[in-house]
N, C-alpha and C. Protein backbone atom coordinates (compact mmCIF):
# COMPACT_ATOMS: atom_id res chain seq x y z
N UNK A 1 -5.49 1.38 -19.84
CA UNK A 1 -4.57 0.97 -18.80
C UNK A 1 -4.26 2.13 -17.85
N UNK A 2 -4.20 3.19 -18.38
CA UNK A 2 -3.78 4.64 -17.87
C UNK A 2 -5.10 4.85 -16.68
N UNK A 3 -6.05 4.56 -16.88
CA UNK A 3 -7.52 4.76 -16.22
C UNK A 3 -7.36 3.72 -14.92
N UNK A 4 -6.65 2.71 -15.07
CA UNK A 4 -6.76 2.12 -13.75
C UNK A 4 -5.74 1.87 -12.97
N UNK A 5 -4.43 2.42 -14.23
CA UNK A 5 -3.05 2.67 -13.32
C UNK A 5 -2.69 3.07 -12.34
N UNK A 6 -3.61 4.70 -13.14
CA UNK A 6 -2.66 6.15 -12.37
C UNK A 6 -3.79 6.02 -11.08
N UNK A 7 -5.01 5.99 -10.71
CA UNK A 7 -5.51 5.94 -9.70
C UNK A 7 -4.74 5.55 -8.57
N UNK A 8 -4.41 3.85 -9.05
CA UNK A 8 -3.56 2.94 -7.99
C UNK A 8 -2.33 3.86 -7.49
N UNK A 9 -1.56 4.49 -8.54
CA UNK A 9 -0.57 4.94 -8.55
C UNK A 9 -1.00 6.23 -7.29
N UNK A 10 -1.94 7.31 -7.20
CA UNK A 10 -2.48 8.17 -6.35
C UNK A 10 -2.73 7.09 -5.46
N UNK A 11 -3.09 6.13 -4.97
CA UNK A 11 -3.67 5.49 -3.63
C UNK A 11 -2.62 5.12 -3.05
N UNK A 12 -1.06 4.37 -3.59
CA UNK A 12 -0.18 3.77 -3.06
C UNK A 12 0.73 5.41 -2.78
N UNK A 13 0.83 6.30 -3.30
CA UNK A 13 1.24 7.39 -3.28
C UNK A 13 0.37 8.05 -1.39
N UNK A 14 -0.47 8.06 -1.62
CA UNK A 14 -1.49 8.77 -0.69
C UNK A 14 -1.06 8.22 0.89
N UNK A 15 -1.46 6.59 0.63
CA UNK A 15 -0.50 5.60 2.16
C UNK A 15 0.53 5.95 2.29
N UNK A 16 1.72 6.23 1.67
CA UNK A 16 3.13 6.68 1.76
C UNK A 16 2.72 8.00 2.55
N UNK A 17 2.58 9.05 2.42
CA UNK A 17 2.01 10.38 2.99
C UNK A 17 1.58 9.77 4.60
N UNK A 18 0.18 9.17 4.26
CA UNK A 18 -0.06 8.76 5.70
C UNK A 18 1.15 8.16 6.31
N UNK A 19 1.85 7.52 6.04
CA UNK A 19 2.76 6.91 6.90
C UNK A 19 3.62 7.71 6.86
N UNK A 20 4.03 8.82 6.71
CA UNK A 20 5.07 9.92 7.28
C UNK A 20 4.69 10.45 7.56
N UNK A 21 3.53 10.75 7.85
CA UNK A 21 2.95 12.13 7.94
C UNK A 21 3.60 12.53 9.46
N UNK A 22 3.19 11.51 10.68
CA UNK A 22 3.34 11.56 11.48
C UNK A 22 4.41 12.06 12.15
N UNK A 23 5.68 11.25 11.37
CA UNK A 23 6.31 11.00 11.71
C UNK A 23 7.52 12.33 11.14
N UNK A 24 6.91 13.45 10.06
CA UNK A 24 7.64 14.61 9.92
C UNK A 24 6.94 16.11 10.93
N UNK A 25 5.73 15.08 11.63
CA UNK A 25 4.94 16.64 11.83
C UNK A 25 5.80 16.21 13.66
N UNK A 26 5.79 14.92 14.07
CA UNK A 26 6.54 14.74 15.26
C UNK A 26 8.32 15.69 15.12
N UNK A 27 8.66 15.28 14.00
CA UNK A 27 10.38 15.94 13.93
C UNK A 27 10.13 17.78 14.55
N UNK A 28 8.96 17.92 14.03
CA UNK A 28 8.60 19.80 14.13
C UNK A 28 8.17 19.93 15.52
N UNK A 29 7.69 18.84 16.14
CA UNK A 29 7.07 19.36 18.07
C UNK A 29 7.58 18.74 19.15
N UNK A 30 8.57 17.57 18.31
CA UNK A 30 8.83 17.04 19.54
C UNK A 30 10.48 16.42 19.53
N UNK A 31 11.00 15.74 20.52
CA UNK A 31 12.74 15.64 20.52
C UNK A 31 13.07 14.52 19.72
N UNK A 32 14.38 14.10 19.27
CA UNK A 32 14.61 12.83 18.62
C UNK A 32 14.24 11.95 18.91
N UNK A 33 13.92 11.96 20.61
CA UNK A 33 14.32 9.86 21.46
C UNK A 33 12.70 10.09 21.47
N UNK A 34 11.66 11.05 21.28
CA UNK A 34 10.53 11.02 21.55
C UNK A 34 10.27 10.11 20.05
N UNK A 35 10.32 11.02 19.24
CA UNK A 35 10.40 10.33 17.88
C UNK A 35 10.70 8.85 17.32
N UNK A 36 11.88 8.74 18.13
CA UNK A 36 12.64 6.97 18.40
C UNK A 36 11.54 6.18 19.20
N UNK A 37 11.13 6.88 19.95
CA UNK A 37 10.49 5.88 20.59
C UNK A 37 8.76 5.47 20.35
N UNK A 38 8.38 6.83 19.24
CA UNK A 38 7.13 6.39 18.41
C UNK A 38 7.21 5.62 17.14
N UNK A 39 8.76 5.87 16.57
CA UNK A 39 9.10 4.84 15.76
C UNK A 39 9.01 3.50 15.75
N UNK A 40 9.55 3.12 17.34
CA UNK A 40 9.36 1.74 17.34
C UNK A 40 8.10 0.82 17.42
N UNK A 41 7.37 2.06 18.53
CA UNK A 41 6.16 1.71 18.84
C UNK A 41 5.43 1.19 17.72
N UNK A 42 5.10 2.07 16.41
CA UNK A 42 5.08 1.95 15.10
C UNK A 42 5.57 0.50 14.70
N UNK A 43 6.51 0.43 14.19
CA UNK A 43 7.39 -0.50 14.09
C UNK A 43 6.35 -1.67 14.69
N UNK A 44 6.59 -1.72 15.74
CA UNK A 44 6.02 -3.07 16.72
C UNK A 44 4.21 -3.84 16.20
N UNK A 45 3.70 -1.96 16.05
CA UNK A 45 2.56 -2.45 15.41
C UNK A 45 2.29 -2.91 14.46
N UNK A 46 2.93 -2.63 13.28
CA UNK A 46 3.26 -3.23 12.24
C UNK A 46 3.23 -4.27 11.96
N UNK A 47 4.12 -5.10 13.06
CA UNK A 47 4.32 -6.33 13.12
C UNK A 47 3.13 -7.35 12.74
N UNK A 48 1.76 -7.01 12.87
CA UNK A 48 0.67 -7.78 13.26
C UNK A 48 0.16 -7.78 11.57
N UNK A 49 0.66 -7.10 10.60
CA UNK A 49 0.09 -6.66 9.40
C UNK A 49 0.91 -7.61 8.33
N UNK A 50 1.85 -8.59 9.16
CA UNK A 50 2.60 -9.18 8.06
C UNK A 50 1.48 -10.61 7.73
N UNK A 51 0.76 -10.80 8.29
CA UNK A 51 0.08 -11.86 7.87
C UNK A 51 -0.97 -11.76 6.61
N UNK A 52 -1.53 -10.25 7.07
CA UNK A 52 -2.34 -9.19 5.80
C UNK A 52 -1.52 -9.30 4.78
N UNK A 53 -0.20 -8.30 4.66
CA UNK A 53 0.22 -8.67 3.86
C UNK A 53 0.68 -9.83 2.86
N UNK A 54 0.73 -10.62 3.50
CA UNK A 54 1.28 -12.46 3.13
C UNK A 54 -0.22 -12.60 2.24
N UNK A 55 -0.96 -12.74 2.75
CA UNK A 55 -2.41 -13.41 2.43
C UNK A 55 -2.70 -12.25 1.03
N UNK A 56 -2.46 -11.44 1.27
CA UNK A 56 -2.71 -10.24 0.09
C UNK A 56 -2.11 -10.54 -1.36
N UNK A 57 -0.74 -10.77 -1.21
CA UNK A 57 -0.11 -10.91 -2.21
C UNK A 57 -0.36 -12.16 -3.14
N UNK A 58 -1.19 -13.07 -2.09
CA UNK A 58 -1.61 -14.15 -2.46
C UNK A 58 -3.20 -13.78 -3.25
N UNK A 59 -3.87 -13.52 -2.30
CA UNK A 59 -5.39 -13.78 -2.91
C UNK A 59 -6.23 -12.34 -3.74
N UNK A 60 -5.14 -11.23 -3.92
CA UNK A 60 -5.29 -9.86 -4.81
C UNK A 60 -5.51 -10.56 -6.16
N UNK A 61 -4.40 -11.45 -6.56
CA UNK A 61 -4.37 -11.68 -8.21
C UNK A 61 -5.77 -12.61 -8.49
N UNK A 62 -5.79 -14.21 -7.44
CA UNK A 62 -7.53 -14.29 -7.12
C UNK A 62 -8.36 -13.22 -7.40
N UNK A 63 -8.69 -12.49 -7.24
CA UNK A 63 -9.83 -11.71 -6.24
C UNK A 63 -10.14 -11.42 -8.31
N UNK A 64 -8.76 -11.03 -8.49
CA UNK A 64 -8.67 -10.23 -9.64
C UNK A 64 -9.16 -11.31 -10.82
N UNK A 65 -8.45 -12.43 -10.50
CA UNK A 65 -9.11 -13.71 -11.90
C UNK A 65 -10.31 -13.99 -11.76
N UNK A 66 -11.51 -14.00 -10.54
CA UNK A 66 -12.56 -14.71 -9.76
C UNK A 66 -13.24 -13.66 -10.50
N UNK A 67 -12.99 -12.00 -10.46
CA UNK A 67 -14.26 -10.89 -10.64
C UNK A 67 -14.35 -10.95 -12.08
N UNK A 68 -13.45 -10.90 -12.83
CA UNK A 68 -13.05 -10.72 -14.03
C UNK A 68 -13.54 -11.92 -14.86
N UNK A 69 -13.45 -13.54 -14.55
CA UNK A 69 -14.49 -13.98 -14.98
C UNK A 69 -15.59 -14.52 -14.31
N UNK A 70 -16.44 -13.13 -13.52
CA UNK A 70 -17.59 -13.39 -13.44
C UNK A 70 -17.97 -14.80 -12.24
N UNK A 71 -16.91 -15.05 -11.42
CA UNK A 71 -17.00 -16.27 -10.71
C UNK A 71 -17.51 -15.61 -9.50
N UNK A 72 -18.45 -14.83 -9.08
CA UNK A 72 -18.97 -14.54 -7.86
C UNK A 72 -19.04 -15.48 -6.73
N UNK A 73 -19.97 -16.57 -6.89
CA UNK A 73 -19.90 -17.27 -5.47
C UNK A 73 -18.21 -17.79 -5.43
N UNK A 74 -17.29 -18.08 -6.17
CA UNK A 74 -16.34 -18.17 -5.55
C UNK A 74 -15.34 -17.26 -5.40
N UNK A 75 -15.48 -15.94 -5.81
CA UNK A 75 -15.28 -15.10 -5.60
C UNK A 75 -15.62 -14.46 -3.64
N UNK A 76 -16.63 -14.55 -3.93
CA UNK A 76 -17.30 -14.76 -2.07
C UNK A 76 -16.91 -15.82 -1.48
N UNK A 77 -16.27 -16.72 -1.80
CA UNK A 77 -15.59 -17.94 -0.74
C UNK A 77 -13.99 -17.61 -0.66
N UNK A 78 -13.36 -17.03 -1.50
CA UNK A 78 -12.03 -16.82 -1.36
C UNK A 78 -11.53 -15.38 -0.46
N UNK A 79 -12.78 -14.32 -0.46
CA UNK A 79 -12.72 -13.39 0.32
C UNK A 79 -13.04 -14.04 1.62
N UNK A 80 -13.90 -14.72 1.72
CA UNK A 80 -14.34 -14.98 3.61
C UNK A 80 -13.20 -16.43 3.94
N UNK A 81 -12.59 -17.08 2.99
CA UNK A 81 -11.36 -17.28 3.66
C UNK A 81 -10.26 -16.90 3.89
N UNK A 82 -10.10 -15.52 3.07
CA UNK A 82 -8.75 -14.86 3.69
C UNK A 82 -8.90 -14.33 4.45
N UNK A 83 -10.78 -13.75 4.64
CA UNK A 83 -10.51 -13.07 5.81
C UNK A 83 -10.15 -13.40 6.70
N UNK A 84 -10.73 -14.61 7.28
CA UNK A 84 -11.01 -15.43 8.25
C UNK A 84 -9.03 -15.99 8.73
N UNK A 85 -8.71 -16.14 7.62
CA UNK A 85 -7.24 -16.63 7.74
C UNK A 85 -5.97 -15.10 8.44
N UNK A 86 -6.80 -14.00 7.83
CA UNK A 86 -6.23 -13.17 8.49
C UNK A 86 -6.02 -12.76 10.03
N UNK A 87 -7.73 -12.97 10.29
CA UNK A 87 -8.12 -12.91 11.40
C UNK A 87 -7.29 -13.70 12.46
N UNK A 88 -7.75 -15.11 12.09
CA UNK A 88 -6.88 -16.02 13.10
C UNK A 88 -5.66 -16.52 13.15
N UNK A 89 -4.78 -15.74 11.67
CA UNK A 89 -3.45 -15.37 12.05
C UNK A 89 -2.49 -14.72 12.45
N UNK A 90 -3.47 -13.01 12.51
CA UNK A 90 -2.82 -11.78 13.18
C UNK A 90 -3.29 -11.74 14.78
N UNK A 91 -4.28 -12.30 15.09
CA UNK A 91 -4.95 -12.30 16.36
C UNK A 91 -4.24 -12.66 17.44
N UNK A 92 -3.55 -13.68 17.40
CA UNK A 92 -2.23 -14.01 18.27
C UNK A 92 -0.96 -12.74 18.19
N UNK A 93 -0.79 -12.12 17.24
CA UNK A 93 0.65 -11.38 17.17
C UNK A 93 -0.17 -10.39 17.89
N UNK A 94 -1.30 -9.58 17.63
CA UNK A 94 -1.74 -8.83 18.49
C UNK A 94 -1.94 -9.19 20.17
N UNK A 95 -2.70 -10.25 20.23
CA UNK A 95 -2.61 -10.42 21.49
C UNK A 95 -1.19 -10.66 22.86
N UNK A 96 -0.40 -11.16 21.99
CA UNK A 96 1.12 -11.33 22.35
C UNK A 96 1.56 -9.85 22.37
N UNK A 97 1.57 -9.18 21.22
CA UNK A 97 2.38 -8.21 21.60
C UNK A 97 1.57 -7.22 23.14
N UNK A 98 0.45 -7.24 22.73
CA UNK A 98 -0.69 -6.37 24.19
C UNK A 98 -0.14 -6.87 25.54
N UNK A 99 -0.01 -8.45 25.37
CA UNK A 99 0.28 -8.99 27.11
C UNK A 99 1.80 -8.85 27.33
N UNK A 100 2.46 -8.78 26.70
CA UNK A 100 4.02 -8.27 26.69
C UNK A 100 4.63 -7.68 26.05
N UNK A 101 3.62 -5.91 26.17
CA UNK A 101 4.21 -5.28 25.93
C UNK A 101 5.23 -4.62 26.68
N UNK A 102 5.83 -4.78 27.90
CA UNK A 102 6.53 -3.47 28.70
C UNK A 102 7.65 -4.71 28.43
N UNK A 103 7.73 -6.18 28.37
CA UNK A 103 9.11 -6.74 27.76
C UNK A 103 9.62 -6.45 26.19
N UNK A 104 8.62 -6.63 25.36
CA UNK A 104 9.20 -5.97 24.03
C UNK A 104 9.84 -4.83 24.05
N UNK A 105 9.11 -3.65 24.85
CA UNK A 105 9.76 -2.28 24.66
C UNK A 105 10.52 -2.56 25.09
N UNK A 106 10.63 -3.08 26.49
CA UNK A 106 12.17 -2.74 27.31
C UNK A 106 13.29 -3.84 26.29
N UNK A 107 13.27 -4.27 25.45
CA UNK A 107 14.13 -4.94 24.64
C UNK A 107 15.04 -3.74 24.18
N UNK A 108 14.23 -3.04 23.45
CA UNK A 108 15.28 -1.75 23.55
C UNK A 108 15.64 -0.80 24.15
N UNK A 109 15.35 -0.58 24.75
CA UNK A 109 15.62 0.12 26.30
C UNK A 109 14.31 0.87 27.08
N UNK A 110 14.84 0.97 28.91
CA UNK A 110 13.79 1.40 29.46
C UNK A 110 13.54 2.80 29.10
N UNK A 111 13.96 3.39 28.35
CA UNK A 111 13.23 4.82 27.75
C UNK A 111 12.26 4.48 26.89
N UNK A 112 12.56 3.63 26.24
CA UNK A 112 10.90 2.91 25.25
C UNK A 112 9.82 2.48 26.04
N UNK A 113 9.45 2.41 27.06
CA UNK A 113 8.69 1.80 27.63
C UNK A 113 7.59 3.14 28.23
N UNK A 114 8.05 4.14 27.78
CA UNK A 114 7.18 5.51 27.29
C UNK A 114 6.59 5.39 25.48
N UNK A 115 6.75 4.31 25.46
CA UNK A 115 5.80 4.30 24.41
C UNK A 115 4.58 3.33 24.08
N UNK A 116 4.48 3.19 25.44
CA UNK A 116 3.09 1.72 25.88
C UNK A 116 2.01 2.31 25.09
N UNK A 117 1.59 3.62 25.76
CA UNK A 117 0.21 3.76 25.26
C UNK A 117 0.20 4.20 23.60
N UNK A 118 1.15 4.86 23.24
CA UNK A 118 1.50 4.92 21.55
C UNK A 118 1.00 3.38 21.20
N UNK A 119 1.87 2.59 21.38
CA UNK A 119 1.82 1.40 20.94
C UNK A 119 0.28 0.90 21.32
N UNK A 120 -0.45 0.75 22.14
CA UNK A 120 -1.66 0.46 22.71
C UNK A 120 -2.93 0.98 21.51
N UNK A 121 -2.40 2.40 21.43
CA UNK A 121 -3.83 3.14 20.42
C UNK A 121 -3.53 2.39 18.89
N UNK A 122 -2.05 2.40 18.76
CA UNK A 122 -1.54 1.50 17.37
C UNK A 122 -2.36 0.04 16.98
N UNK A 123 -2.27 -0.77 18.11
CA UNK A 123 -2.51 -2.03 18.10
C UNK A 123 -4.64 -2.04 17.46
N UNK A 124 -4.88 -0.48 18.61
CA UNK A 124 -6.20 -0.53 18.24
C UNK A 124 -6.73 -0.38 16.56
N UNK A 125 -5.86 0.10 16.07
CA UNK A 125 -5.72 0.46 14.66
C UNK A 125 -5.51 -0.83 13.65
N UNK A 126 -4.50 -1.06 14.23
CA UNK A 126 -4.27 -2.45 13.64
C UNK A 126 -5.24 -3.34 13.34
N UNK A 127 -5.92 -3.83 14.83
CA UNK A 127 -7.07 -4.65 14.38
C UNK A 127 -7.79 -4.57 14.13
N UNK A 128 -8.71 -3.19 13.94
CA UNK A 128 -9.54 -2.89 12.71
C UNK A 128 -8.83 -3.37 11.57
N UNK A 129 -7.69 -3.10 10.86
CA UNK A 129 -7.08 -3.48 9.43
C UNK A 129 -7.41 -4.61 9.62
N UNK A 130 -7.31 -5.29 10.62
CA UNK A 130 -6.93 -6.55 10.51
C UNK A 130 -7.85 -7.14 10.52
N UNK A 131 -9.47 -6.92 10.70
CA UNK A 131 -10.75 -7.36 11.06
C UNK A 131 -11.49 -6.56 9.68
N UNK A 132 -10.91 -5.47 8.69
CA UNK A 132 -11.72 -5.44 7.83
C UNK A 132 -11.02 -6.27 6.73
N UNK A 133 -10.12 -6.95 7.14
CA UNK A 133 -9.33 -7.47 6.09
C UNK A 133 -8.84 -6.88 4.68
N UNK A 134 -8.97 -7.93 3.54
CA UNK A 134 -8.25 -7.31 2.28
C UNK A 134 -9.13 -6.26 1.49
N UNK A 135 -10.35 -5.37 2.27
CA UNK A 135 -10.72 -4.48 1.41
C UNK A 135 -10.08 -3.30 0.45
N UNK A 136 -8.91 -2.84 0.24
CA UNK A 136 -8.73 -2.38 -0.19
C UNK A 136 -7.78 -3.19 -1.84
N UNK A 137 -7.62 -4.25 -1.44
CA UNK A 137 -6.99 -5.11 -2.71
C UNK A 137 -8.20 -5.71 -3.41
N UNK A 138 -9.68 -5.88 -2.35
CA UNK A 138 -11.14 -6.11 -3.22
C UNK A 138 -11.47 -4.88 -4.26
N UNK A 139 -11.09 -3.59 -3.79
CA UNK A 139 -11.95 -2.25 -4.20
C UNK A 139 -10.83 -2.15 -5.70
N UNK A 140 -9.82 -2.24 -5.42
CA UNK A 140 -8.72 -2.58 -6.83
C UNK A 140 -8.89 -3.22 -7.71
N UNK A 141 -9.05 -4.62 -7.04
CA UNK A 141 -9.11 -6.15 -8.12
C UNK A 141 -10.69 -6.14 -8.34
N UNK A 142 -11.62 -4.85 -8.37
CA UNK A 142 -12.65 -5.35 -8.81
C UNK A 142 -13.12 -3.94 -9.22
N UNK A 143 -12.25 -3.42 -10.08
CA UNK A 143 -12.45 -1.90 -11.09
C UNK A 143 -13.12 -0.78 -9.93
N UNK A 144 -12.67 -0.43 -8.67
CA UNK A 144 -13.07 0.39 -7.69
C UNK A 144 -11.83 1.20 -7.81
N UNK A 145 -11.26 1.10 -7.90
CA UNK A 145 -10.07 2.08 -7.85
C UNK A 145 -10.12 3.26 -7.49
N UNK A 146 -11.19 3.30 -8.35
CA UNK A 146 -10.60 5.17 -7.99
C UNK A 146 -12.11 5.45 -6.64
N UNK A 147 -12.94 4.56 -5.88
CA UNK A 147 -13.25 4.64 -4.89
C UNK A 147 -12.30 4.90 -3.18
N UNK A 148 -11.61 3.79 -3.89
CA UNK A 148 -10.63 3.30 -2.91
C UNK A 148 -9.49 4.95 -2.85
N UNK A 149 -9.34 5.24 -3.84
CA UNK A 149 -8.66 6.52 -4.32
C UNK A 149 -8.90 7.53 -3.46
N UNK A 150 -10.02 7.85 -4.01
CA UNK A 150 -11.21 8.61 -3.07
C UNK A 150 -11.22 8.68 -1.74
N UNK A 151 -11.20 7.61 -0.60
CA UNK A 151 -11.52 7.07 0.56
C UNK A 151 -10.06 7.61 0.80
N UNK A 152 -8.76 6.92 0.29
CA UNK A 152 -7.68 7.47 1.20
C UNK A 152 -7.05 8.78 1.35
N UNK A 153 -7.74 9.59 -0.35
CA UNK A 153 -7.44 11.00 -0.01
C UNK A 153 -7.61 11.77 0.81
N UNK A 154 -9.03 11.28 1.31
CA UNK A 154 -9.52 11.92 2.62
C UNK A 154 -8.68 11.41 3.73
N UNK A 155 -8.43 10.08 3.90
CA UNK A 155 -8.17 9.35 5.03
C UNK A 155 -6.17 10.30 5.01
N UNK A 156 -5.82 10.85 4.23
CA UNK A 156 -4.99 11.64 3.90
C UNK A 156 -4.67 12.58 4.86
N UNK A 157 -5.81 13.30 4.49
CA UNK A 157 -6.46 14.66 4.79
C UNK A 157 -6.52 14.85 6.08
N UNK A 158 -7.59 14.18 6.77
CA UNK A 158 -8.07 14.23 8.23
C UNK A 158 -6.40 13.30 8.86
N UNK A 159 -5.92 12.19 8.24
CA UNK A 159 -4.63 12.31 9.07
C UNK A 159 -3.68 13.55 9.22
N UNK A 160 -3.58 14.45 8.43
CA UNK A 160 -2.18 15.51 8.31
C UNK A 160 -3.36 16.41 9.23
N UNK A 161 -4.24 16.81 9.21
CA UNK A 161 -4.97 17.80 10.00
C UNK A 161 -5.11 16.99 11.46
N UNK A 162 -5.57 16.26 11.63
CA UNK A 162 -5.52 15.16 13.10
C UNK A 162 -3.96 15.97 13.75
N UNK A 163 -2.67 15.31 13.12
CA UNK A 163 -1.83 15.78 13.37
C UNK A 163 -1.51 16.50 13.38
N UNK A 164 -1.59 17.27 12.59
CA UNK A 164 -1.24 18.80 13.23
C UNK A 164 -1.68 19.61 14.34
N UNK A 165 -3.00 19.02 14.55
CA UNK A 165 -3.95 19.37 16.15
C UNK A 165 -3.30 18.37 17.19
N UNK A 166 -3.42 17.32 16.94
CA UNK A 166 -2.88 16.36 18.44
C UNK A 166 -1.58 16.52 18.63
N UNK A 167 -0.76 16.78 17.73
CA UNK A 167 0.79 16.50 18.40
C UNK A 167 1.63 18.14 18.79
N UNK A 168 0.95 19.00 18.89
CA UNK A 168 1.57 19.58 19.74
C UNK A 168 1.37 19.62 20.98
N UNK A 169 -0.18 19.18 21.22
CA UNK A 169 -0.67 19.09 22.58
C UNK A 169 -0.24 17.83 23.30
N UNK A 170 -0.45 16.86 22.86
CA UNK A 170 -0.81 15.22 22.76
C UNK A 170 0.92 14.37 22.69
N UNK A 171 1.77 15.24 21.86
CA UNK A 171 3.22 14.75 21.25
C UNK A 171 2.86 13.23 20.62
N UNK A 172 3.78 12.09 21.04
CA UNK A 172 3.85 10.79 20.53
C UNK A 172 2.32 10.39 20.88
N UNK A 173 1.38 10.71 21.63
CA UNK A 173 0.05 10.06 21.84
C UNK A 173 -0.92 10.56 20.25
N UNK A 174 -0.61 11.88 20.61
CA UNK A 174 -1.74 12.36 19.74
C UNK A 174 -1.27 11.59 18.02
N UNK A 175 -0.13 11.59 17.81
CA UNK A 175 0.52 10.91 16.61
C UNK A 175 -0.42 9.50 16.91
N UNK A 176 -0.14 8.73 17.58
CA UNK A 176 -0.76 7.36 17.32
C UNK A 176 -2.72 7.73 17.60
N UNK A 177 -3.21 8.57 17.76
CA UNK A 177 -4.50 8.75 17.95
C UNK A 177 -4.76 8.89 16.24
N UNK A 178 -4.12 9.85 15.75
CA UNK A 178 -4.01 10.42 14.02
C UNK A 178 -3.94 9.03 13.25
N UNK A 179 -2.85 8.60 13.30
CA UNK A 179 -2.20 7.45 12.51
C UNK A 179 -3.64 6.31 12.60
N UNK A 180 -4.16 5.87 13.80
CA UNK A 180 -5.34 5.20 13.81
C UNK A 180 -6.74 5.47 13.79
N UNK A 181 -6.70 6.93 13.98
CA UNK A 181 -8.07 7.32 13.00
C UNK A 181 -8.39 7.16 11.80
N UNK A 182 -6.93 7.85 11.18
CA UNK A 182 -7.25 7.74 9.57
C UNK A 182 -6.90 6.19 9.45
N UNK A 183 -6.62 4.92 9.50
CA UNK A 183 -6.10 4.03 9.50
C UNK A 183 -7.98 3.41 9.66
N UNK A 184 -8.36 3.57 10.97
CA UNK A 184 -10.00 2.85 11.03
C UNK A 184 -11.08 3.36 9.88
N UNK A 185 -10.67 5.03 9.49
CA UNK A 185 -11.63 5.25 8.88
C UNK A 185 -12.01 4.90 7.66
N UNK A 186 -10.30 4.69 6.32
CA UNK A 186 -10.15 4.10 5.19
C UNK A 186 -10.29 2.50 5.55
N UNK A 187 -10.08 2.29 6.68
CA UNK A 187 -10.72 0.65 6.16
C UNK A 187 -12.03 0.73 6.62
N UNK A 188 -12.44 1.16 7.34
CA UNK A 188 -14.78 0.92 7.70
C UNK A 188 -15.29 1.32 6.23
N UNK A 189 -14.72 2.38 5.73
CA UNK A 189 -15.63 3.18 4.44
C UNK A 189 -15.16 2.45 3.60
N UNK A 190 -14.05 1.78 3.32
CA UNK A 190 -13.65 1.14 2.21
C UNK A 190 -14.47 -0.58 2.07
N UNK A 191 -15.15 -0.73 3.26
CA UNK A 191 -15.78 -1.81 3.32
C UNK A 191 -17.14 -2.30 2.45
């Protein structure tokens, strides 16, 4: 149990990192409202990942009963319909948020509306996740673990180094350039 725990335990550990990373190396180069306003941007992108998530929590324990006994072809039908369900349920929140974005930001005020292109490189990030779908709950629920392990340590790595190069130059841009590099690269390789 320890062999396929603690891996998970390093991978869900590793995403936590990525997702601050940014956001402690921004506190060191740049002002609070700059910060506030990559937060939200963040935030906003996010938004498009709740359908991933939804569908995940659902078809992980699948993925996990289908491999385990050996049910391949339907194992391969329950992956290409979540994907597919992902696809054409985040595809709208993305596209909505892209065509109105300068009304969302300005929801919270017109100082957010310096965070278009943050939000813009985000969204690009996003739909890669969102177009490689549940690979990383496949590489889990089907004794990969410590692949998947593997893939985000790096995807780790090159994020905290990304950032530390783009955001003193770059500030809130170079942060969302980081955040969606390592973000495209653990989901293409994890594919």
């Amino acid at each position: 149990m320890l062999n396929i725990a603690f891996p998970m335990l390093l991978t869900t550990s590793l995403f936590y990192i990525i997702q601050w990373t940014d956001i402690l190396i921004l506190s060191y180069f740049e002002s609070p409202s700059n910060i506030g306003i990559y937060n939200i941007a963040l935030k906003i992108s996010m938004a498009s990942t709740i359908v991933l998530f939804s569908i995940n929590s659902i078809a992980a324990p699948k993925y996990s009963e289908l491999f385990t006994s050996n049910k391949m072809d339907e194992f391969k039908k329950t992956v290409k319909l979540s994907s597919r369900l992902i696809f054409w349920l985040s595809s709208p929140i993305i596209i909505i948020i892209c065509f109105k974005i300068e009304f969302i930001l300005s929801v919270f005020g017109s100082d957010f509306l310096n965070g278009k292109i943050p939000l813009l490189i985000l969204l690009i990030g996003q739909s890669i996740n969102m177009l490689c779908g549940s690979v990383g709950y496949i590489l889990m629920m089907t004794n990969k673990q410590m692949i998947l392990r593997n893939i985000v340590f790096y995807a780790a790595i090159i994020n905290v180094l990304l950032n530390f190069i783009l955001i003193p130059k770059y500030g809130i841009i170079g942060s969302a350039i980081s955040s969606t590099i390592s973000l495209i690269l653990w989901n293409v390789y994890s594919m």
